[in-house]
PDB file of N, CA and C in Angstrom:
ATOM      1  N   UNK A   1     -11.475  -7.154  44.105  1.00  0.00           N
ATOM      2  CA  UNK A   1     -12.444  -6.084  44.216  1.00  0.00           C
ATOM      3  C   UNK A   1     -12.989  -5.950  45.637  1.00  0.00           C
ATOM      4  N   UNK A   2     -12.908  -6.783  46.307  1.00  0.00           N
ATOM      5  CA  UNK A   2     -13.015  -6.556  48.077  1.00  0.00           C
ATOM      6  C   UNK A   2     -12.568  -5.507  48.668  1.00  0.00           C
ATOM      7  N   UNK A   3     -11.299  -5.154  48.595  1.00  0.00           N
ATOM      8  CA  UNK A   3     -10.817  -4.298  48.965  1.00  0.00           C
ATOM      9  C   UNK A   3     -11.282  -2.859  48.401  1.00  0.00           C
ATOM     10  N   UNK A   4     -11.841  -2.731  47.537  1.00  0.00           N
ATOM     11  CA  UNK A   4     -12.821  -1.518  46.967  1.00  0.00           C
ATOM     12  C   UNK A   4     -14.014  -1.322  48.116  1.00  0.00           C
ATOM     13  N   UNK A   5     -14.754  -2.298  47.838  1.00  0.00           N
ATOM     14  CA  UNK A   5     -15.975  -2.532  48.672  1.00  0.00           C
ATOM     15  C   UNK A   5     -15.872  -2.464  50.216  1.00  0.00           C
ATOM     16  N   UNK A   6     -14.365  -2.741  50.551  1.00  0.00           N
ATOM     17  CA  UNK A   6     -13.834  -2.053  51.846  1.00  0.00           C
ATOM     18  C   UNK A   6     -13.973  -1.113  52.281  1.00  0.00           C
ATOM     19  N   UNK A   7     -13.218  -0.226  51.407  1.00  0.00           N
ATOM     20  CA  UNK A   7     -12.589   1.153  51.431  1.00  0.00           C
ATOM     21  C   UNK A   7     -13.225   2.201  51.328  1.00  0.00           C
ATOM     22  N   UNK A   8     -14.760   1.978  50.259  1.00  0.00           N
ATOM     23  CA  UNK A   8     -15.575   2.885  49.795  1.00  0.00           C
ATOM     24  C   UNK A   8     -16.532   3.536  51.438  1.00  0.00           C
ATOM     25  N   UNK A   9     -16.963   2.943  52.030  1.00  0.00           N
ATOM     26  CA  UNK A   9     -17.370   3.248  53.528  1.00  0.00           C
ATOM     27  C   UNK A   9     -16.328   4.372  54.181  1.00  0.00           C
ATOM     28  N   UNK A  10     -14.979   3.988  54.801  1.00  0.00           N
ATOM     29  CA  UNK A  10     -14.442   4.939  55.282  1.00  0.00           C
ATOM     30  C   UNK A  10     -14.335   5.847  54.676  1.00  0.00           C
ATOM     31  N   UNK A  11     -13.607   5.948  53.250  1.00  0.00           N
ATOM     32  CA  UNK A  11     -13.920   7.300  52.422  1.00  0.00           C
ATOM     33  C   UNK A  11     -14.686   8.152  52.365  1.00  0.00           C
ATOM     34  N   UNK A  12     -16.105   7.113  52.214  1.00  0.00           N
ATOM     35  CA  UNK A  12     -16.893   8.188  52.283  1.00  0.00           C
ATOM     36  C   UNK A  12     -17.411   9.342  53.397  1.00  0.00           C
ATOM     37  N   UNK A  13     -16.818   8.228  54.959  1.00  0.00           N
ATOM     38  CA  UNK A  13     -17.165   8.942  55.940  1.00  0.00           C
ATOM     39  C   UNK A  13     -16.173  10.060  56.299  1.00  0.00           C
ATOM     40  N   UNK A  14     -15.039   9.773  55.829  1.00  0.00           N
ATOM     41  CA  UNK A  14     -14.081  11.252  55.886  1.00  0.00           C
ATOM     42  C   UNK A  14     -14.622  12.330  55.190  1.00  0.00           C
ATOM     43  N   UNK A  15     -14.654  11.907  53.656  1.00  0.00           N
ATOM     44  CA  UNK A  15     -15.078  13.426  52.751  1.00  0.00           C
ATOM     45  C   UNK A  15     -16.581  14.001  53.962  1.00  0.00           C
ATOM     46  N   UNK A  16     -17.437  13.067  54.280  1.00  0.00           N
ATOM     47  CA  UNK A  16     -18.394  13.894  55.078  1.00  0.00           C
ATOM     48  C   UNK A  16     -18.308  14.760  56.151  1.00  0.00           C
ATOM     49  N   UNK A  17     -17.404  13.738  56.664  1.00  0.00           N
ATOM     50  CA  UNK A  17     -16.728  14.643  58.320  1.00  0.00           C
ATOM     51  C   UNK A  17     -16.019  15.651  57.914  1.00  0.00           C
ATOM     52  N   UNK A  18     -15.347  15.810  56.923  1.00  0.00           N
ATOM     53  CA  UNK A  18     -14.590  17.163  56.610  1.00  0.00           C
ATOM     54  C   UNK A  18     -15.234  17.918  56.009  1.00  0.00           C
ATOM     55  N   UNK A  19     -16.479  17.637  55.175  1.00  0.00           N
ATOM     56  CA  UNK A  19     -17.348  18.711  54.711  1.00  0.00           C
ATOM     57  C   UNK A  19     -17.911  19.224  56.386  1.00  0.00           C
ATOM     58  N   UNK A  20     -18.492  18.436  57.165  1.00  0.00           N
ATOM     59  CA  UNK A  20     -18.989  19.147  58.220  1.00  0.00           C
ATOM     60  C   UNK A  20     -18.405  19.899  58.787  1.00  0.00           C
ATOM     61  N   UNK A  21     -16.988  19.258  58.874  1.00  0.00           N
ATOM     62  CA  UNK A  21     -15.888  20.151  60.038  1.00  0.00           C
ATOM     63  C   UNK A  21     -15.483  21.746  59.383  1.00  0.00           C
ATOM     64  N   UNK A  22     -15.649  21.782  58.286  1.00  0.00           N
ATOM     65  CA  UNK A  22     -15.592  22.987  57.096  1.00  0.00           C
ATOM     66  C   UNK A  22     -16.805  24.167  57.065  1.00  0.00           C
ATOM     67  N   UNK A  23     -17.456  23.288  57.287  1.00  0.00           N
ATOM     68  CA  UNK A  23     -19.017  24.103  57.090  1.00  0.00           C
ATOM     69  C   UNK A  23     -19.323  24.768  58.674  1.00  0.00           C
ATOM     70  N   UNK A  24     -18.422  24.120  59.631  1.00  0.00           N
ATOM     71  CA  UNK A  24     -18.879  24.552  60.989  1.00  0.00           C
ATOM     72  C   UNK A  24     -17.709  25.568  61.167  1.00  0.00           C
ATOM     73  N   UNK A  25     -16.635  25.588  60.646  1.00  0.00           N
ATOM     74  CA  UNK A  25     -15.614  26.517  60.338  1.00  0.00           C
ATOM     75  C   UNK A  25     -16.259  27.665  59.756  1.00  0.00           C
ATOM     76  N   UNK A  26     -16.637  27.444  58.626  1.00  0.00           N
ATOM     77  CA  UNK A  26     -17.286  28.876  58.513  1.00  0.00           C
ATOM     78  C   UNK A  26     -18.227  29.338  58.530  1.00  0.00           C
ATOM     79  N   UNK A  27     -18.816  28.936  59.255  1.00  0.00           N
ATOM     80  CA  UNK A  27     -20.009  29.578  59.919  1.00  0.00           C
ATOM     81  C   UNK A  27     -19.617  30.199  61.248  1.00  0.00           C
ATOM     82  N   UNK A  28     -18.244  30.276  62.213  1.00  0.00           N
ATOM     83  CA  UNK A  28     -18.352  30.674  62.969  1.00  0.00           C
ATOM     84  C   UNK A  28     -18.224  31.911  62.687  1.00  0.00           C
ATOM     85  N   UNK A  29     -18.320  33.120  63.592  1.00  0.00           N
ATOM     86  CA  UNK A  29     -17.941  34.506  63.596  1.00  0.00           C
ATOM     87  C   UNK A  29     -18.926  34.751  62.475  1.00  0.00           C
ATOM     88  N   UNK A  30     -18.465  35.950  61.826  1.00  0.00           N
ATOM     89  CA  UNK A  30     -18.923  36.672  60.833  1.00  0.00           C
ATOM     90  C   UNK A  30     -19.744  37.453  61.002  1.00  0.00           C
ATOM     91  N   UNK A  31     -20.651  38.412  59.870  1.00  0.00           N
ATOM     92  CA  UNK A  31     -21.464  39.545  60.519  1.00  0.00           C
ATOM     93  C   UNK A  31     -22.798  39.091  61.291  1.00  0.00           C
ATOM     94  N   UNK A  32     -23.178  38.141  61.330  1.00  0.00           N
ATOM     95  CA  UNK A  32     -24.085  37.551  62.699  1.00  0.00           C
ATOM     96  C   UNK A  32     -23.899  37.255  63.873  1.00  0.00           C
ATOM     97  N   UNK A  33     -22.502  36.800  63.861  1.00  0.00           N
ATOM     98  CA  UNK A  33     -21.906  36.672  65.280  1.00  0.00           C
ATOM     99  C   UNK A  33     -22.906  37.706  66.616  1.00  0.00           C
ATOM    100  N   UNK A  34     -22.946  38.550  66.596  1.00  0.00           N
ATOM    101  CA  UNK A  34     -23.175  39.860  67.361  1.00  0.00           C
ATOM    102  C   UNK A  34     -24.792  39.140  67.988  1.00  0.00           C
ATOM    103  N   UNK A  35     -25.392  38.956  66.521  1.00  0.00           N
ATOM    104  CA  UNK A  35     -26.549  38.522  66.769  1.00  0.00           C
ATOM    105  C   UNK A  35     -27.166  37.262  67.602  1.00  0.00           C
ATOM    106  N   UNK A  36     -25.870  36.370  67.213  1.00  0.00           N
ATOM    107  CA  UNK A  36     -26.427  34.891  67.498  1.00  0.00           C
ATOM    108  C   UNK A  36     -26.096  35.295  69.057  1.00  0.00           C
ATOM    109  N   UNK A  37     -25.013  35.845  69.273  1.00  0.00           N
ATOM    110  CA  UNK A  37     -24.289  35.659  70.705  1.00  0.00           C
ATOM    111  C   UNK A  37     -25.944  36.604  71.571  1.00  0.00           C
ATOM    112  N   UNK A  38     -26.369  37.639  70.957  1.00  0.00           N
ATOM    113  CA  UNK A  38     -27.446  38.487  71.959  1.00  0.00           C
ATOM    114  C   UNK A  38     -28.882  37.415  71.733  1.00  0.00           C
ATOM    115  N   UNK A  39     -28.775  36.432  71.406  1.00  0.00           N
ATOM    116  CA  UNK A  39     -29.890  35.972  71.320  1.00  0.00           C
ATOM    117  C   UNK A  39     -29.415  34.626  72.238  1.00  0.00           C
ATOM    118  N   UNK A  40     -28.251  34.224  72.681  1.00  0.00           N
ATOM    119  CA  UNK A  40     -28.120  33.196  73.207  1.00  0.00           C
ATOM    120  C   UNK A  40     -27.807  33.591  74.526  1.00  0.00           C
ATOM    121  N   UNK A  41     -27.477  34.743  75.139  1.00  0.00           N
ATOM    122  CA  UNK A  41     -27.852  35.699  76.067  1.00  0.00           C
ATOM    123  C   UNK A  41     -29.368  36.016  76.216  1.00  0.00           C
ATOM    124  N   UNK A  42     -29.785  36.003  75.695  1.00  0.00           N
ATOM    125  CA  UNK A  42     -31.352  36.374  76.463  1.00  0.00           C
ATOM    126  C   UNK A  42     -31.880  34.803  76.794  1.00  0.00           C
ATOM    127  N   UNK A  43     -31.617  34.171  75.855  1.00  0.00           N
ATOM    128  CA  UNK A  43     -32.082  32.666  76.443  1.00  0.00           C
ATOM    129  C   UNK A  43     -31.753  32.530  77.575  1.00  0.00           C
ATOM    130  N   UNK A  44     -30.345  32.797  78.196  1.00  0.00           N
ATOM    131  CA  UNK A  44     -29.720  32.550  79.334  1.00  0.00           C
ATOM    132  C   UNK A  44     -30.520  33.268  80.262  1.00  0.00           C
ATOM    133  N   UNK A  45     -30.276  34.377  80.203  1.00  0.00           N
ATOM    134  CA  UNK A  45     -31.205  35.206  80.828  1.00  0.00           C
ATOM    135  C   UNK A  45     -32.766  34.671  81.335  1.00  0.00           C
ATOM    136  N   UNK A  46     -32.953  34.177  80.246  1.00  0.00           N
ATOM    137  CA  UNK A  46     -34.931  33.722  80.530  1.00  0.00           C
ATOM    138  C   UNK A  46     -34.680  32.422  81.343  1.00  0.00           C
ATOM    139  N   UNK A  47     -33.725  31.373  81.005  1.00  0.00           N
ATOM    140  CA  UNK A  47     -33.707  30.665  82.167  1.00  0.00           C
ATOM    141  C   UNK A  47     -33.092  30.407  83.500  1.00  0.00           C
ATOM    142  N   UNK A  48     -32.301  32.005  83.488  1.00  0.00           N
ATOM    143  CA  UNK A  48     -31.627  31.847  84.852  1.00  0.00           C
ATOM    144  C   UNK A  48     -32.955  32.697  85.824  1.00  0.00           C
ATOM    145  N   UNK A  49     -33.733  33.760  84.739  1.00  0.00           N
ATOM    146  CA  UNK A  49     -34.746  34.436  86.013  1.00  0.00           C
ATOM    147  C   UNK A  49     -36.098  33.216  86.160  1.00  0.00           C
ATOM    148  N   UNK A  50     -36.344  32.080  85.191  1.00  0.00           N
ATOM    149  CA  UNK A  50     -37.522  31.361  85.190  1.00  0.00           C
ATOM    150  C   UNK A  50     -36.658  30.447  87.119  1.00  0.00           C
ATOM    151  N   UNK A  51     -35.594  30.138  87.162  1.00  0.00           N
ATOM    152  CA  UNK A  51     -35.073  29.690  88.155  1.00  0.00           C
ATOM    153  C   UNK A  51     -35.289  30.512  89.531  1.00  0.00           C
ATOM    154  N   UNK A  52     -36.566  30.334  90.533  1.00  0.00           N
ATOM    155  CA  UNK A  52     -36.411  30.700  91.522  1.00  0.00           C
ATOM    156  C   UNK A  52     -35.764  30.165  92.657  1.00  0.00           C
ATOM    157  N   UNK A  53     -35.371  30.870  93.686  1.00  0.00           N
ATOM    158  CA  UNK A  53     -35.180  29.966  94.555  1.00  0.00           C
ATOM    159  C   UNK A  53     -35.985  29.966  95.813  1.00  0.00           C
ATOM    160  N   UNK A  54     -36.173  28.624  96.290  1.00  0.00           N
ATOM    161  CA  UNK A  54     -37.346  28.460  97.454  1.00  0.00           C
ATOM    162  C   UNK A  54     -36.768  29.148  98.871  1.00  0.00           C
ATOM    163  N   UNK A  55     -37.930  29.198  99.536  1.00  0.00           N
ATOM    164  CA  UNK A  55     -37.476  30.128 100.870  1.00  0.00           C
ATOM    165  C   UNK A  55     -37.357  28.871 101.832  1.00  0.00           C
ATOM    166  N   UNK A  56     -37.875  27.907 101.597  1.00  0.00           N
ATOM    167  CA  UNK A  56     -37.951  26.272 102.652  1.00  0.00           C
ATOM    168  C   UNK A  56     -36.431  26.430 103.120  1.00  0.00           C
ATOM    169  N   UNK A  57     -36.567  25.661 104.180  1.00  0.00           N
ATOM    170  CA  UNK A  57     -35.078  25.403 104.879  1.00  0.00           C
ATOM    171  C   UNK A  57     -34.539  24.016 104.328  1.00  0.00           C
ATOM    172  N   UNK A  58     -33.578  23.453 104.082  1.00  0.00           N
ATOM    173  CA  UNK A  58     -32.679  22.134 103.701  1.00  0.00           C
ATOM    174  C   UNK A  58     -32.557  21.232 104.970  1.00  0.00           C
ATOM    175  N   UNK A  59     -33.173  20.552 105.212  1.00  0.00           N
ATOM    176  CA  UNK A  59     -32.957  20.017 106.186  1.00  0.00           C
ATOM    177  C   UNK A  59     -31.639  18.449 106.288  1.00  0.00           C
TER     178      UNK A  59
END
């Protein structure tokens, strides 16, 4: 029965990793896509204009 008590760990960590790897599969695209992508664009946006740049010289 060792070898049960082995085995039961990796198993279980596959069925999980493949539920995740599944669930991140389909969630990509679909009719939100449009959305997620204009909202991860304005983020960009807010932190490329929060980025000034200084007028100091580099010495």
């Amino acid at each position: 029965m060792d070898y049960v008590s082995a085995l039961v760990p990796p198993v279980v960590m596959a069925v999980f990793f493949t539920l995740v790897v599944r669930t991140i599969v389909k969630t990509q695209g679909g009719p939100n896509k449009a959305k997620e992508d204009a909202a991860v664009d304005e983020v960009l946006a807010r932190a490329e204009a929060a980025v000034q740049p200084t007028g100091g010289s580099a010495a």
